[in-house]
N, C-alpha and C. Protein backbone atom coordinates (compact mmCIF):
# COMPACT_ATOMS: atom_id res chain seq x y z
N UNK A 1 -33.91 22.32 -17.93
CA UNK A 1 -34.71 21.49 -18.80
C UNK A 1 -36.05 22.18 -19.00
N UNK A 2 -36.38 22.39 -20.59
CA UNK A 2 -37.64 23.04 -20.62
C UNK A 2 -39.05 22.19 -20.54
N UNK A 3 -40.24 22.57 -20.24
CA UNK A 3 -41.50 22.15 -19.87
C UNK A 3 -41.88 21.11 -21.34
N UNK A 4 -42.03 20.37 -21.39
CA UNK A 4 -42.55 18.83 -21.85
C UNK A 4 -44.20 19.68 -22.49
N UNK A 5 -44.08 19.76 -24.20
CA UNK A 5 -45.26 20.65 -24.45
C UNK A 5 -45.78 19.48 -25.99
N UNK A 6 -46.91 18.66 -25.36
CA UNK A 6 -47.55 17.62 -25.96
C UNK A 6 -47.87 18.44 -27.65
N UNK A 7 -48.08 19.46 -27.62
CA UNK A 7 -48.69 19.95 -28.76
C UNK A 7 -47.27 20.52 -29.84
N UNK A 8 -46.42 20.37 -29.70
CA UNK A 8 -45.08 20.44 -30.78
C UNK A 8 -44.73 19.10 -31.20
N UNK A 9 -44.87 18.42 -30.63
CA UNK A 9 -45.00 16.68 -31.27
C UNK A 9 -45.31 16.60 -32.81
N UNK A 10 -44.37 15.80 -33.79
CA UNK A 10 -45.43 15.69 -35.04
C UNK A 10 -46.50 14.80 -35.08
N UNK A 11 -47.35 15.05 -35.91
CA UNK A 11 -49.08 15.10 -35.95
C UNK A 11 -49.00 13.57 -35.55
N UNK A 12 -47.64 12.70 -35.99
CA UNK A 12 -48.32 11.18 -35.77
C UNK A 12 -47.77 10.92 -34.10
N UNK A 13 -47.33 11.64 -33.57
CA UNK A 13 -46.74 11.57 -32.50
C UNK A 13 -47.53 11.95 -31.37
N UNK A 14 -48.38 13.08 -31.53
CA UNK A 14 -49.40 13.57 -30.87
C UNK A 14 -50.60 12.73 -30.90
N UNK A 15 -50.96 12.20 -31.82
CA UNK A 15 -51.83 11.14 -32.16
C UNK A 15 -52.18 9.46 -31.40
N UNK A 16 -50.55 9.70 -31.44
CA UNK A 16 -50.30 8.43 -30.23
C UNK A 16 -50.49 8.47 -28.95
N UNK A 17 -49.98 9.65 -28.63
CA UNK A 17 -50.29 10.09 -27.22
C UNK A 17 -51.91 10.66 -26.84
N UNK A 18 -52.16 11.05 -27.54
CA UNK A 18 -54.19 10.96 -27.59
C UNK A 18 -54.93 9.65 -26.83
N UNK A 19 -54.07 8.69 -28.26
CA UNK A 19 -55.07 7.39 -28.01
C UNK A 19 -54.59 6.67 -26.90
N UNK A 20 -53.26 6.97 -26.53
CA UNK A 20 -52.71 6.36 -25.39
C UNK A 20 -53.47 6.78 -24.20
N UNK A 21 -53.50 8.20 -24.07
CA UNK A 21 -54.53 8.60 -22.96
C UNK A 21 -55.49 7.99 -23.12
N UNK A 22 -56.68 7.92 -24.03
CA UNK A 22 -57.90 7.78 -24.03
C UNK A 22 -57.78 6.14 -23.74
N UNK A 23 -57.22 4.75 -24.05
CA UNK A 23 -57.28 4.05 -23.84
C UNK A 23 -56.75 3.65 -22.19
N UNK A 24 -55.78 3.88 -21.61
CA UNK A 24 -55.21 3.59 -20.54
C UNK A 24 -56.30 3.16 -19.36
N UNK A 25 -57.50 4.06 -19.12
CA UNK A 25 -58.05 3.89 -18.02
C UNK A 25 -58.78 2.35 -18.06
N UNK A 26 -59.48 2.20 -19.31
CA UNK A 26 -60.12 1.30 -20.00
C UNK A 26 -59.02 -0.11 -19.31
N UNK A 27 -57.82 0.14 -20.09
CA UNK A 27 -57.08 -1.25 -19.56
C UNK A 27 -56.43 -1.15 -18.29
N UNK A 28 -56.12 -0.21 -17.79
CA UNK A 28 -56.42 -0.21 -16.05
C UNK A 28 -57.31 -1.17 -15.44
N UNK A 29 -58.65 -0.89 -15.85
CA UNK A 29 -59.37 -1.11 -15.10
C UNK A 29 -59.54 -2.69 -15.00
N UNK A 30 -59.53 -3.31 -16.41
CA UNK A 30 -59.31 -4.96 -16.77
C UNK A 30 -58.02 -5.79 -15.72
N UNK A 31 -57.13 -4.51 -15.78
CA UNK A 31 -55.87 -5.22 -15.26
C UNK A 31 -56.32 -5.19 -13.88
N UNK A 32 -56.95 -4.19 -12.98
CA UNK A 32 -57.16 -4.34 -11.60
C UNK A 32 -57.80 -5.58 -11.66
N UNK A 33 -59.22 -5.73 -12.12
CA UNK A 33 -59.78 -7.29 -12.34
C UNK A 33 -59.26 -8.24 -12.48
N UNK A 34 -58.41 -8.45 -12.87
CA UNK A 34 -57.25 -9.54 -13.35
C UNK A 34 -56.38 -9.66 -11.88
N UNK A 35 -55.92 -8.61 -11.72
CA UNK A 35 -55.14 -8.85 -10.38
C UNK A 35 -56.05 -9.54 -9.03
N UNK A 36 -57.32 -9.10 -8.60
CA UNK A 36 -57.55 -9.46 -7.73
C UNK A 36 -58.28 -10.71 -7.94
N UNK A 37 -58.94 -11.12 -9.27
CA UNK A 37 -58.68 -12.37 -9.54
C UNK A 37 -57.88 -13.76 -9.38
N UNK A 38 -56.80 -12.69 -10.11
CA UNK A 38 -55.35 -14.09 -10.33
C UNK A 38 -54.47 -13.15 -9.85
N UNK A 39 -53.95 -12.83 -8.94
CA UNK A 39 -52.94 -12.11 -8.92
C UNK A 39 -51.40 -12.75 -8.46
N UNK A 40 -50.93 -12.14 -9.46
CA UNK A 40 -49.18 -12.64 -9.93
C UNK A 40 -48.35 -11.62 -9.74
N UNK A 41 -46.88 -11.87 -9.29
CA UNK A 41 -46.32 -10.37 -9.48
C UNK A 41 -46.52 -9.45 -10.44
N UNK A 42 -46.11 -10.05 -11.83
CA UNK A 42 -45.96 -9.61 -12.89
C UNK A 42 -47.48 -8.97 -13.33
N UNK A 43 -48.69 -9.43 -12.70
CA UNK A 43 -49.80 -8.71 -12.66
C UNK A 43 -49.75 -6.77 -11.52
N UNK A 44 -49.04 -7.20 -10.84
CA UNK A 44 -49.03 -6.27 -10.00
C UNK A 44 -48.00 -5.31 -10.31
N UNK A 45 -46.77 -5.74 -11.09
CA UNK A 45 -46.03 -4.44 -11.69
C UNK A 45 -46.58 -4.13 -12.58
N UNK A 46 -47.31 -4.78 -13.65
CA UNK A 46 -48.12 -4.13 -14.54
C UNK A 46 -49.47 -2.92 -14.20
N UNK A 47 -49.79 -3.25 -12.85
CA UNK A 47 -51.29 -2.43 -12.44
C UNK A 47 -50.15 -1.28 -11.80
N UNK A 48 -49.23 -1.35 -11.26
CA UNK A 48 -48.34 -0.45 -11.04
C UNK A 48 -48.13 0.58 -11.72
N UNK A 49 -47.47 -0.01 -12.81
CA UNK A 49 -47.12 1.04 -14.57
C UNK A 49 -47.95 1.58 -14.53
N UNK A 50 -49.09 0.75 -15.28
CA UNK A 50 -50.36 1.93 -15.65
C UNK A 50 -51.18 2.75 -14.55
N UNK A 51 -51.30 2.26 -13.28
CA UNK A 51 -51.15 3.66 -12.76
C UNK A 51 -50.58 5.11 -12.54
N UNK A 52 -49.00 4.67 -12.38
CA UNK A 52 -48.13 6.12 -13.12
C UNK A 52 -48.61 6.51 -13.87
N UNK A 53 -48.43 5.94 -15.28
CA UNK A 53 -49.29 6.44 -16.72
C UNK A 53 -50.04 6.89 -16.29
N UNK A 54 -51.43 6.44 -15.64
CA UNK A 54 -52.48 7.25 -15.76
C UNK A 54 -52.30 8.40 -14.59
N UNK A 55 -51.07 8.49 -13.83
CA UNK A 55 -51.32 9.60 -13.00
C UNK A 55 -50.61 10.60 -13.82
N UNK A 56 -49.53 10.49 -14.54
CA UNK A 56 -48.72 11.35 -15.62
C UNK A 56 -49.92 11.68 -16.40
N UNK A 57 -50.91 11.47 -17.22
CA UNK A 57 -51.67 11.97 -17.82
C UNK A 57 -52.45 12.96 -16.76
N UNK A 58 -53.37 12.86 -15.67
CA UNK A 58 -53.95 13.33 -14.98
C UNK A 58 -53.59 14.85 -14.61
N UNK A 59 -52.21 14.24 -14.60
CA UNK A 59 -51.19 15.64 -13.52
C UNK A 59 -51.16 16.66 -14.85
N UNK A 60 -50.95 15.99 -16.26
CA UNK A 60 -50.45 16.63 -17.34
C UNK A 60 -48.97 16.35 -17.24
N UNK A 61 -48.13 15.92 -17.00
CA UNK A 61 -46.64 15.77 -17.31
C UNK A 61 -46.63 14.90 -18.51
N UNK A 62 -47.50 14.43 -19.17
CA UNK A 62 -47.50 13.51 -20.50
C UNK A 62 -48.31 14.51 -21.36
């Protein structure tokens, strides 16, 4: 399987994945607030997800 290369994407595809990065941390951070607030499972698989996400961006595998 070859290496996962963000920049062959078409332009609206790459675009998505931009704003996806650039937004994620932003709603991370609401969702941690939320969890230790109110916290629900379904709060806590969600702070889950977007941590992956934001570690897949970090690492670069996204």
């Amino acid at each position: 399987m070859g290496r996962y290369y963000r920049y062959k994407l078409p332009p609206w595809a790459r675009k998505c994945v931009f704003i996806l990065e650039r937004v994620t941390l932003p709603i991370l951070l609401f969702q941690l607030i939320r969890t230790i607030f109110f916290p629900s499972f379904f709060d806590l698989i969600l702070l889950g997800i977007l941590i992956g996400i934001l570690i897949c961006f970090y690492l670069r595998w996204i």
